[in-house]
Protein backbone atom coordinates (compact mmCIF):
# COMPACT_ATOMS: atom_id res chain seq x y z
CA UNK A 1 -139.04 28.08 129.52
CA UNK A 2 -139.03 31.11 127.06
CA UNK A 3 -136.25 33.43 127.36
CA UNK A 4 -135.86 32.31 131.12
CA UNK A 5 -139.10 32.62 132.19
CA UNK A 6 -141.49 29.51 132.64
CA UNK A 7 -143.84 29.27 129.50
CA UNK A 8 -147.14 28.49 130.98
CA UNK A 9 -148.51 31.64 132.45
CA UNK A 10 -147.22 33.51 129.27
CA UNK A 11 -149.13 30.71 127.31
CA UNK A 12 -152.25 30.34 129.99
CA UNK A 13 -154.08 34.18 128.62
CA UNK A 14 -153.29 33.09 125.04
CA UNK A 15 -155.17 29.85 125.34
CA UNK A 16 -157.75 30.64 127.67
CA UNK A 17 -159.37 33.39 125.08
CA UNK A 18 -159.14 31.55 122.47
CA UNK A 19 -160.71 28.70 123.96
CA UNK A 20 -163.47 30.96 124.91
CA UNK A 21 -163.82 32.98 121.58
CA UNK A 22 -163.70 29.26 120.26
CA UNK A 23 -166.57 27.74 122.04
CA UNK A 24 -168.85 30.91 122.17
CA UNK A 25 -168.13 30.47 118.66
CA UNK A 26 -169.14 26.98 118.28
CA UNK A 27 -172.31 28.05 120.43
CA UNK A 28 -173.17 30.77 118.10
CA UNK A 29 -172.62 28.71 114.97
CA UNK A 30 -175.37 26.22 115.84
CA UNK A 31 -178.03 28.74 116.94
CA UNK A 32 -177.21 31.51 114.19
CA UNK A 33 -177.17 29.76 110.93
CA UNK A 34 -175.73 33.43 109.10
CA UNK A 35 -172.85 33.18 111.96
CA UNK A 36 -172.02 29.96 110.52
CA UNK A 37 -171.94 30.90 107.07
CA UNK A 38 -169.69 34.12 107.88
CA UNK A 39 -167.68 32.59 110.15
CA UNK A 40 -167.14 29.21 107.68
CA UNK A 41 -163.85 27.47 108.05
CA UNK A 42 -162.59 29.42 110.96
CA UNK A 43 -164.73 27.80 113.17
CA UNK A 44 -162.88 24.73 113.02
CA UNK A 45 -159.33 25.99 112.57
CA UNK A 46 -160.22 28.20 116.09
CA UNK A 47 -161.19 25.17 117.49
CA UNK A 48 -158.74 22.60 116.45
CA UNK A 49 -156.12 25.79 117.39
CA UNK A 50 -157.46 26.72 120.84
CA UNK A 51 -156.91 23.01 121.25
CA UNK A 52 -153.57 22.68 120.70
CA UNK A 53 -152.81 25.63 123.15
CA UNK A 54 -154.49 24.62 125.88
CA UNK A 55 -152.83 21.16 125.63
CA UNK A 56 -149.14 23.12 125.49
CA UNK A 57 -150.13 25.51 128.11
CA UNK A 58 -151.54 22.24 130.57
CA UNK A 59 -148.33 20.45 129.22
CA UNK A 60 -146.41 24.05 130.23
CA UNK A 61 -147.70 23.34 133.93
CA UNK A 62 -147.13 20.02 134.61
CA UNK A 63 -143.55 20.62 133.58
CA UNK A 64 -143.23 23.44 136.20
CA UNK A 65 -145.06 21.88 138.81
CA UNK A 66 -142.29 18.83 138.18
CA UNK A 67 -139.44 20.94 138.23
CA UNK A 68 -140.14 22.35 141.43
CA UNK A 69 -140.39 25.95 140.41
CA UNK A 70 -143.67 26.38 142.32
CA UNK A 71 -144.80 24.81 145.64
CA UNK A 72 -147.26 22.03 145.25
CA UNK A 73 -150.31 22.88 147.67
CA UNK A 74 -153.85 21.54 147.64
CA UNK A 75 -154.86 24.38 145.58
CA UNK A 76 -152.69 23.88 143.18
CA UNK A 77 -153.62 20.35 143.36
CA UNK A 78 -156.76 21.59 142.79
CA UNK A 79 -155.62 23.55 139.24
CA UNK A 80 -153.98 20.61 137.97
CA UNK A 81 -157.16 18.47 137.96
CA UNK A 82 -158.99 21.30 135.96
CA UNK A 83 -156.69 22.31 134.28
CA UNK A 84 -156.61 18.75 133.02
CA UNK A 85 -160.35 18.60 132.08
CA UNK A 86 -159.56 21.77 130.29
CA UNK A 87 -157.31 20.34 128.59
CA UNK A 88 -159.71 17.27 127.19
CA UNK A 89 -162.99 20.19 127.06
CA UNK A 90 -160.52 21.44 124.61
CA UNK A 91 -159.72 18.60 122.79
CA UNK A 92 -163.19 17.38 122.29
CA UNK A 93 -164.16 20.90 121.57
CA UNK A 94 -161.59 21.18 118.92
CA UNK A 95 -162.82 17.52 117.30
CA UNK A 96 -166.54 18.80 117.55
CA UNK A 97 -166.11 21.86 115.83
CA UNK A 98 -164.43 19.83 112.63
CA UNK A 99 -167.26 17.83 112.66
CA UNK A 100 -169.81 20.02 112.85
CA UNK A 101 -168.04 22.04 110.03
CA UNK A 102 -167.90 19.04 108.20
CA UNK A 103 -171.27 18.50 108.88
CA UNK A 104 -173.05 22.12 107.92
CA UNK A 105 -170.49 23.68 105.77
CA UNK A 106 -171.26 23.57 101.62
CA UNK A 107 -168.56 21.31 101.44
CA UNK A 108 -169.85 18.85 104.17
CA UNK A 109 -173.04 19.03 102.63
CA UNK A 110 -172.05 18.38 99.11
CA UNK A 111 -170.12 15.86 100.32
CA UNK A 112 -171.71 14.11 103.39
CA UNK A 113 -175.42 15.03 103.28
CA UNK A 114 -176.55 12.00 101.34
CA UNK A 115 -174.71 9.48 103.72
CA UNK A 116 -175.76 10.48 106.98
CA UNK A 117 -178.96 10.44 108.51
CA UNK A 118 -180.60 13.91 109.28
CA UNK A 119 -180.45 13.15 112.75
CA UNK A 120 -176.65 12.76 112.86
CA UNK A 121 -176.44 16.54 112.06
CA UNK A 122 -179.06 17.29 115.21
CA UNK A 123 -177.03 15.11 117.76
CA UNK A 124 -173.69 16.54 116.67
CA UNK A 125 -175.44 20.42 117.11
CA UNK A 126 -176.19 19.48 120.46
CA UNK A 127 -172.75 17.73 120.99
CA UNK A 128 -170.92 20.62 119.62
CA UNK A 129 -173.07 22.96 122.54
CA UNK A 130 -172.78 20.75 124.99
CA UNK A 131 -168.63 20.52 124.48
CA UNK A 132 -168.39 24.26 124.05
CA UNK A 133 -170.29 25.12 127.47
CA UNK A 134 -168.03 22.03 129.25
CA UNK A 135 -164.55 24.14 127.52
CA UNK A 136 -166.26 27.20 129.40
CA UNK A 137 -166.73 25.70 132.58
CA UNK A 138 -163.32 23.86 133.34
CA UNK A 139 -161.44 26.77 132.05
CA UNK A 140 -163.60 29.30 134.36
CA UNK A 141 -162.49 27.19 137.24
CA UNK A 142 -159.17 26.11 136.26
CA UNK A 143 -158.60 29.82 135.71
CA UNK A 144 -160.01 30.46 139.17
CA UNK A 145 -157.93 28.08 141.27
CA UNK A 146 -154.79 29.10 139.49
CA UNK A 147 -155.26 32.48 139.93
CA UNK A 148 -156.41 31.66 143.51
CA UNK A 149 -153.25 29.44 144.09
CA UNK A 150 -151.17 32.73 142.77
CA UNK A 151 -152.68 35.95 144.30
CA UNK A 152 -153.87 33.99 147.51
CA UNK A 153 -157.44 34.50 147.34
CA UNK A 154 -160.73 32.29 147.09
């Protein structure tokens, strides 16, 4: 709660762009390689950010579906479970993104290049889309079904 009123639909807008701006980001960052230099360490810090919010914001809901506040209905239901794989799209989204920095920033190169394998850098690029377009699809829907579950449409 937050001044009285329940804290996850004042936290759901908040981490829903993010977590879009954060894996068309990511997206943009392996196919634009002067993206990725611009955008350097704020790739991961959006990430690792957008994260954290849409773990408080799923967090935010389970605590109000628990409390009662709000009717539990197969919809709902429905919400919950994506909201859920939201919540991990955004976790792994937010780990990728770190790792992909580490991998293709100066710093990761000065410091990792020689270690790794050149392929490592190639399955982590396609890792890093493949999480990104995953965070876009489970928050589409869990953004659907809870706006469904709300306003009463489908």
């Amino acid at each position: 709660m937050v001044m009285g009123l329940p804290a996850h639909p004042l936290l759901v807008h908040f981490a829903i762009v993010l977590l879009l701006l954060a894996a068309g980001a990511q997206i943009l960052a392996v196919l634009l390689a002067r993206f990725r230099r611009w955008f350097g360490w704020g790739l991961p810090v959006l990430g690792v950010v957008s994260a954290v919010l849409v773990r408080l914001t799923q967090s935010a809901g389970d605590d109000l579906l628990t409390t009662g506040t709000v009717p539990a209905t197969d919809l709902l239901s429905e919400h919950g479970m994506w909201g859920v794989r939201a919540g991990w799209a955004g976790i792994v989204l937010g780990v990728v993104t770190v790792l992909y920095w580490a991998l293709t920033s100066e710093w990761g190169r000065e410091r990792l290049t020689g270690r790794w394998p050149s392929w490592v850098r190639v399955v982590v690029s396609v890792l890093a889309v493949l999480a990104a377009v995953a965070a876009i699809v489970t928050v589409t829907l869990a953004g659907h079904t809870g706006s469904s579950s709300v306003w009463g449409s489908r």
